[in-house]
Structure formats: C-alpha cells, structure tokens
C-alpha atoms as a PDB file:
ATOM      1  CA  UNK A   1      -9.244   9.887  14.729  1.00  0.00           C
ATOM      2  CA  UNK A   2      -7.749   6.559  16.235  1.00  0.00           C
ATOM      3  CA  UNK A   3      -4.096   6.382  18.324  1.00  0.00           C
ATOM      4  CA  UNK A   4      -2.061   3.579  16.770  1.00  0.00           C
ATOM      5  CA  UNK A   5      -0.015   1.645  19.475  1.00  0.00           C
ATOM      6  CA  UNK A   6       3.522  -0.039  17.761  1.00  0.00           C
ATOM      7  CA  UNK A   7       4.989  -2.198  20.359  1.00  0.00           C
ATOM      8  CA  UNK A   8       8.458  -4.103  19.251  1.00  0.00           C
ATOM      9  CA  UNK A   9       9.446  -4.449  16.067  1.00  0.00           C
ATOM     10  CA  UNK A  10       6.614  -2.631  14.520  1.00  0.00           C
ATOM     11  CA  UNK A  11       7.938   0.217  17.222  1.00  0.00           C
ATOM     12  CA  UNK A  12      11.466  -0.325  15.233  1.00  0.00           C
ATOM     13  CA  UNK A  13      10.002  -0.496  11.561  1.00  0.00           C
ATOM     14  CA  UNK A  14       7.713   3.291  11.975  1.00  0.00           C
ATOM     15  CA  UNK A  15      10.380   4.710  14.337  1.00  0.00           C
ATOM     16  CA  UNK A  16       7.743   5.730  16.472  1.00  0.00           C
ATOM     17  CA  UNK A  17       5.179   3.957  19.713  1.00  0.00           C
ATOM     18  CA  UNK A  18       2.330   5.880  18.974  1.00  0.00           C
ATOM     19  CA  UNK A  19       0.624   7.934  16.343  1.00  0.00           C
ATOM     20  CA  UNK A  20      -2.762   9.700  15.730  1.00  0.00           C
ATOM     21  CA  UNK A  21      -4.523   8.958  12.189  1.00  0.00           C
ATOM     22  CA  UNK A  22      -7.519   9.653  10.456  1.00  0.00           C
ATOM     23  CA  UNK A  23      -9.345   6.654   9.209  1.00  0.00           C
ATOM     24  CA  UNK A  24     -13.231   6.612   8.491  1.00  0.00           C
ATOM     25  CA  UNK A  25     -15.471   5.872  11.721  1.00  0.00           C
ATOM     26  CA  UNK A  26     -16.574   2.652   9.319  1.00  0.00           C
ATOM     27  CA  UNK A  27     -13.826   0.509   8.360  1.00  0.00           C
ATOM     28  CA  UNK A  28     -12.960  -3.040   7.547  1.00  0.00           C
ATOM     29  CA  UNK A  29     -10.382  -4.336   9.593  1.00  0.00           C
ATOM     30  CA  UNK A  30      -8.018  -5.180   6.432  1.00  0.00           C
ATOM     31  CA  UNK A  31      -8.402  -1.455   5.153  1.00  0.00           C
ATOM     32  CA  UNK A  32      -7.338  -0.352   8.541  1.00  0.00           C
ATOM     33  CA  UNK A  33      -4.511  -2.433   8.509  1.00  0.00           C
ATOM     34  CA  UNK A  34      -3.485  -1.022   4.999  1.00  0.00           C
ATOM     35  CA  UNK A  35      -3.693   2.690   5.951  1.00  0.00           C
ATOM     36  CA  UNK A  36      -1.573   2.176   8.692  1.00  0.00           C
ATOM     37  CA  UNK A  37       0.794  -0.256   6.111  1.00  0.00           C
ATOM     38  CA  UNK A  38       0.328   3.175   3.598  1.00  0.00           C
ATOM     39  CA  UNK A  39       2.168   5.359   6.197  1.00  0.00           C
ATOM     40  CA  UNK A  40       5.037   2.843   7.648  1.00  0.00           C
ATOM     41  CA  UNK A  41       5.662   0.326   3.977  1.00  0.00           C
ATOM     42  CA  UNK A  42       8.337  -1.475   5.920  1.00  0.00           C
ATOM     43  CA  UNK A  43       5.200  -2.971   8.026  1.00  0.00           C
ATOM     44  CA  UNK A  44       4.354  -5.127   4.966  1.00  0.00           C
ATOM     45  CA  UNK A  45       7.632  -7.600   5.931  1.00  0.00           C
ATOM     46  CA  UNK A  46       5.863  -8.370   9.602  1.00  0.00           C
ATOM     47  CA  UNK A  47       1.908  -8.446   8.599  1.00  0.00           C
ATOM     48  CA  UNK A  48       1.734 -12.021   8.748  1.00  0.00           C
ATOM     49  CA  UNK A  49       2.924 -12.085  11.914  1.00  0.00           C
ATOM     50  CA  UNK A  50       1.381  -9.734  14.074  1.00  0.00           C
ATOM     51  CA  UNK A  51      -1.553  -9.633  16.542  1.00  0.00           C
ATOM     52  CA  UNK A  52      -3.845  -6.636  15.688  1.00  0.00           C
ATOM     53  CA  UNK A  53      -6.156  -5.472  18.123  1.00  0.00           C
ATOM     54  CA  UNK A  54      -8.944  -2.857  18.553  1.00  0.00           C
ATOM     55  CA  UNK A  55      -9.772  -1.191  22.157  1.00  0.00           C
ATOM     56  CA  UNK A  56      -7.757  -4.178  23.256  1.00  0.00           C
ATOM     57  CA  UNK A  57      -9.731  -6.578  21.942  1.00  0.00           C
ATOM     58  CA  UNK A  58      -7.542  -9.263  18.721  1.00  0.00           C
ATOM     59  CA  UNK A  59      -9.124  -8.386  15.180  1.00  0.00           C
ATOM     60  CA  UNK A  60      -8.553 -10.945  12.512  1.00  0.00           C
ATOM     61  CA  UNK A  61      -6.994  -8.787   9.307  1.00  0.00           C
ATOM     62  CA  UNK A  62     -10.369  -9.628   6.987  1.00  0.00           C
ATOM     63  CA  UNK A  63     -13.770  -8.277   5.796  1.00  0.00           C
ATOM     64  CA  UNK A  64     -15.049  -7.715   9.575  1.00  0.00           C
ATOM     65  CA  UNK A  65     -16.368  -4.053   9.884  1.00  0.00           C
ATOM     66  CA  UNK A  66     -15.022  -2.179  12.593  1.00  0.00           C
ATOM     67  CA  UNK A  67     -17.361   0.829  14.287  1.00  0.00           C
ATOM     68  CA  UNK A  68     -14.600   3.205  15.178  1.00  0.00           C
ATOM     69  CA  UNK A  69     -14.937   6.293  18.051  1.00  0.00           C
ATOM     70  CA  UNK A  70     -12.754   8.986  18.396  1.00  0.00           C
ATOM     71  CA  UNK A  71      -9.864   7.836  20.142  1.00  0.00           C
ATOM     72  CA  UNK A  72      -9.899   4.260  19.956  1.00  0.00           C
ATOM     73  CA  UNK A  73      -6.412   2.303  20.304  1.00  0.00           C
ATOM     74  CA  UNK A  74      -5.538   0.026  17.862  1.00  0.00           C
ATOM     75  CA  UNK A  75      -2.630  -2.194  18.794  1.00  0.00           C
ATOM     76  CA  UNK A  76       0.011  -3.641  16.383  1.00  0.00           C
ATOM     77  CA  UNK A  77       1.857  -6.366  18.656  1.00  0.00           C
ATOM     78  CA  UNK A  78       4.395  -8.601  16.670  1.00  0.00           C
ATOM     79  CA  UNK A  79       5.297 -11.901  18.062  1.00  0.00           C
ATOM     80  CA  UNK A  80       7.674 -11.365  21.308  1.00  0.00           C
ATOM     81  CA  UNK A  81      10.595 -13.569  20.962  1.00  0.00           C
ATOM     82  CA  UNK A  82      12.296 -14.241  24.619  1.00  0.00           C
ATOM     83  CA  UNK A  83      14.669 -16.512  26.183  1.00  0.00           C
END
C-alpha cells in the first residue's frame, strides 16, 4: 500500500491529489507507472513529461526495481509552466 501524490496537471487529469493503491512491495518502476496509468488512462497524454519520484527521491520510468514499504509516496510532478 503506497499514497500516490498528483500535483498539477496530473492533479487535473485523475481529479484527485492523492490516492492509496495496492501495488506489490517488488516492483519495476515502469510497472508502477502503468498501474497508476491503469486507474487514471488520461495520464498516458503527460507520461513523457513528468518527473516521477519515490520517497522523494526522481525514478527514471525503466527496468529499475523498486523495494516498496507500506506507505511510501510516490510523486507524479508534470513540468510547471510559469511566467
């Protein structure tokens, strides 16, 4: 059980800033991405674009193996655009 953070537009696309999922303690940090993709599809349009982090730490989305505890954050942080 991890809390998912959505800050921005990934906030805007899932409707919501935080959520609670259920993702194996062992996970690759692409297959994380795609659960959380599974549950909010409109996430796909801003994947190559945002930073994705893990206990607030950036994460590459690849083959890298995450160790997961209960109640990790994991951070999906678009690109702020400001003027």
């Amino acid at each position: 059980m991890v809390e998912v953070l959505y800050f921005a537009k990934s906030a805007e696309i899932t409707g919501v800033h935080s959520e609670t999922i259920f993702v194996p303690q062992e996970i690759k940090a692409l297959q994380l991405w795609k659960e959380i993709e599974n549950r909010h599809r409109g996430l796909a349009d801003i994947r190559d674009q945002v930073i994705f982090a893990v206990r607030q730490e950036y994460v590459e989305l690849g083959d890298q193996l995450l160790l997961l505890q209960p109640g990790d954050e994991i951070a999906i942080i678009p690109p702020i655009s400001g003027g």
